[in-house]
N, C-alpha and C. Protein backbone atom coordinates (compact mmCIF):
# COMPACT_ATOMS: atom_id res chain seq x y z
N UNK A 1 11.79 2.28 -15.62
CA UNK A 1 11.08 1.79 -14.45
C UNK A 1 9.58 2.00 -14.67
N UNK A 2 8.68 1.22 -14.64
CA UNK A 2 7.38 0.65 -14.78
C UNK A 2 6.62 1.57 -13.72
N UNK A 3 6.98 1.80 -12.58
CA UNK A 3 6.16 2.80 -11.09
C UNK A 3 7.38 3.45 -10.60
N UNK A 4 7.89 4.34 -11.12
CA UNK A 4 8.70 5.50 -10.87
C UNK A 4 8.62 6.38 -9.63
N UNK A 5 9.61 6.79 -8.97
CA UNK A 5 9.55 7.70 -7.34
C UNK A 5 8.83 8.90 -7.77
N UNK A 6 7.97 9.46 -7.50
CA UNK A 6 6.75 10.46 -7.79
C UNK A 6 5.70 9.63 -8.42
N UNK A 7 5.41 8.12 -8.65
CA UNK A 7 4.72 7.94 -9.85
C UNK A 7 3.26 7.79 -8.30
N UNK A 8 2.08 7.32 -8.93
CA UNK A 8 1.36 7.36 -8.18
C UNK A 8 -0.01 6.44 -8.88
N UNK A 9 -0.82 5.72 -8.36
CA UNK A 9 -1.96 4.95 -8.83
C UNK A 9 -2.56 4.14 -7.81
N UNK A 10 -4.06 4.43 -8.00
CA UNK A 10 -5.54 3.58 -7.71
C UNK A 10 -5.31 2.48 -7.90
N UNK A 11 -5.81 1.60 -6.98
CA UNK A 11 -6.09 0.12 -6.78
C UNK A 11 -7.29 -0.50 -6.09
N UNK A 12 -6.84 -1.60 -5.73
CA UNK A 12 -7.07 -2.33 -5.43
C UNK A 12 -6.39 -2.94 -3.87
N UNK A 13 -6.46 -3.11 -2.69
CA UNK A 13 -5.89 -3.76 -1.66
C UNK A 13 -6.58 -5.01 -0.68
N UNK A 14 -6.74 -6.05 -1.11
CA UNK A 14 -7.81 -6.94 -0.27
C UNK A 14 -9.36 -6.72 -0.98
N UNK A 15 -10.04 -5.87 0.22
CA UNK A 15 -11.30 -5.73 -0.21
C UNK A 15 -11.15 -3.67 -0.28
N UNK A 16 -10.23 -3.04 -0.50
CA UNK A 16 -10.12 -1.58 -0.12
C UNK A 16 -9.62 -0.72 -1.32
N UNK A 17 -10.28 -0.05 -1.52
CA UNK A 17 -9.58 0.95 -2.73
C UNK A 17 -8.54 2.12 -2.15
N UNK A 18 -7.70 2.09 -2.99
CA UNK A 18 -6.09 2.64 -2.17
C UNK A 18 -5.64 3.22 -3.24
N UNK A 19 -4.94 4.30 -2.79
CA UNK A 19 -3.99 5.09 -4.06
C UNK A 19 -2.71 4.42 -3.12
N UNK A 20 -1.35 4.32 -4.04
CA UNK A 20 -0.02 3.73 -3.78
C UNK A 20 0.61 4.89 -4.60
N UNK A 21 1.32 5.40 -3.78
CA UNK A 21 2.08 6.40 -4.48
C UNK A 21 3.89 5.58 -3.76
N UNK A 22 4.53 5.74 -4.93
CA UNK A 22 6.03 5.82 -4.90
C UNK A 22 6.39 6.74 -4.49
N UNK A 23 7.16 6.71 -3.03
CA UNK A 23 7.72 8.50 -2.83
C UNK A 23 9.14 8.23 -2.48
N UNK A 24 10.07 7.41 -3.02
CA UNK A 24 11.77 6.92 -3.25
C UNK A 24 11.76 5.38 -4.04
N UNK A 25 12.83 4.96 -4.38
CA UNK A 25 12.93 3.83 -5.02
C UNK A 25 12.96 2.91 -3.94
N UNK A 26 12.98 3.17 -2.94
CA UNK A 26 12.77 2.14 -1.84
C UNK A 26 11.57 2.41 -0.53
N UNK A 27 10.61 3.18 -1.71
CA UNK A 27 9.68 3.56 -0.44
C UNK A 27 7.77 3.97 -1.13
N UNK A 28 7.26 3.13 -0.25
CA UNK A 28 5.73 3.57 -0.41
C UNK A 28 4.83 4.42 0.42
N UNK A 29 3.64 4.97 -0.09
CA UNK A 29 2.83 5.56 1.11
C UNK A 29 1.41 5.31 0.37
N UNK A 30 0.84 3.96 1.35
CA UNK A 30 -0.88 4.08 1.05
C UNK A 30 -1.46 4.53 1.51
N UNK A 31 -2.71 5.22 0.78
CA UNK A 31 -3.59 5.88 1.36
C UNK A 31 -5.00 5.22 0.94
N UNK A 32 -5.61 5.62 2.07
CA UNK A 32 -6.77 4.80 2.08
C UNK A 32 -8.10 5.30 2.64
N UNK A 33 -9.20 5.33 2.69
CA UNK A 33 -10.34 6.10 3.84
C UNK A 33 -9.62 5.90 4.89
N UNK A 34 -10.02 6.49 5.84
CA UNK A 34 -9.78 6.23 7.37
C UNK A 34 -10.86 5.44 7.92
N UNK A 35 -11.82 5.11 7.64
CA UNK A 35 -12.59 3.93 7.75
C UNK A 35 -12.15 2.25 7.28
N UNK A 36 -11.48 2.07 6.61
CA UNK A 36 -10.37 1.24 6.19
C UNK A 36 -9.70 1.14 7.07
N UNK A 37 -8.78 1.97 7.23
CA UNK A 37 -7.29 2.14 7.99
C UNK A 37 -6.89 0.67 8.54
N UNK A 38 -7.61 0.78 10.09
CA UNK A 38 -7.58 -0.45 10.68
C UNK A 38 -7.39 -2.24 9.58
N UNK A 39 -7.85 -2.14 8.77
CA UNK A 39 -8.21 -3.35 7.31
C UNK A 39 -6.96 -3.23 7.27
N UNK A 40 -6.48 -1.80 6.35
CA UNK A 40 -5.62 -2.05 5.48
C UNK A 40 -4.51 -2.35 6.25
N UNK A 41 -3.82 -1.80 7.69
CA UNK A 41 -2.79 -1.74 8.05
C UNK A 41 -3.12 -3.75 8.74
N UNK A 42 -3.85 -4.15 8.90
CA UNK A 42 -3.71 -5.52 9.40
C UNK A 42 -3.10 -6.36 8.56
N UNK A 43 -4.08 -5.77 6.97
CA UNK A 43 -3.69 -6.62 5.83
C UNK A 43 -2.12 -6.49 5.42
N UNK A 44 -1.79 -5.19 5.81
CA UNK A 44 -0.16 -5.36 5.42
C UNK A 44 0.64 -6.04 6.40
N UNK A 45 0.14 -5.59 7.57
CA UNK A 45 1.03 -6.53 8.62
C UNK A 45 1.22 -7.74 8.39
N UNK A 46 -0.36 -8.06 8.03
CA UNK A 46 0.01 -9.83 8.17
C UNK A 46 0.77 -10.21 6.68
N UNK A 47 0.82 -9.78 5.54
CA UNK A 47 1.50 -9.49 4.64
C UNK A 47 3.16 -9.66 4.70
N UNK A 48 3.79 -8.42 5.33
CA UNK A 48 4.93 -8.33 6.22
C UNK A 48 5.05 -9.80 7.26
N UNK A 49 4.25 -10.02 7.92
CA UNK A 49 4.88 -11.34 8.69
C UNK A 49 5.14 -12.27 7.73
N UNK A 50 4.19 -12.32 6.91
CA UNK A 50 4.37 -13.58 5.87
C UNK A 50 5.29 -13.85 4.76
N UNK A 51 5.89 -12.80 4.77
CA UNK A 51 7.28 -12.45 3.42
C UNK A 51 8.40 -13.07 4.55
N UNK A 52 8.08 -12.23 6.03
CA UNK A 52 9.21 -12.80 6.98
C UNK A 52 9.93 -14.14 7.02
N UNK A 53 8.83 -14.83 7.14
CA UNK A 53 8.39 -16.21 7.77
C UNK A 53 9.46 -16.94 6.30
């Protein structure tokens, strides 16, 4: 597996720099400034609607 459950890495999200850590094979946790926050969680939402759809 390529991003393994403990694995963890810096990015990139929209316009936001984010660590993505794997914490289960079916589970993420981004972290981000808290000045972000608001960005990032819109950007996933609308993300999430759009996989929906």
């Amino acid at each position: 597996d390529a991003f393994p459950a403990g694995a963890a890495s810096r990015t990139i999200l929209g316009k936001v720099e984010i660590v993505l850590l794997r914490t289960a094979s079916d589970a993420f946790r981004v972290e981000c400034w808290r000045s972000f926050s608001d960005y990032v969680f819109t950007f996933l939402s609308e993300a999430a609607r759009d996989a929906a759809a």
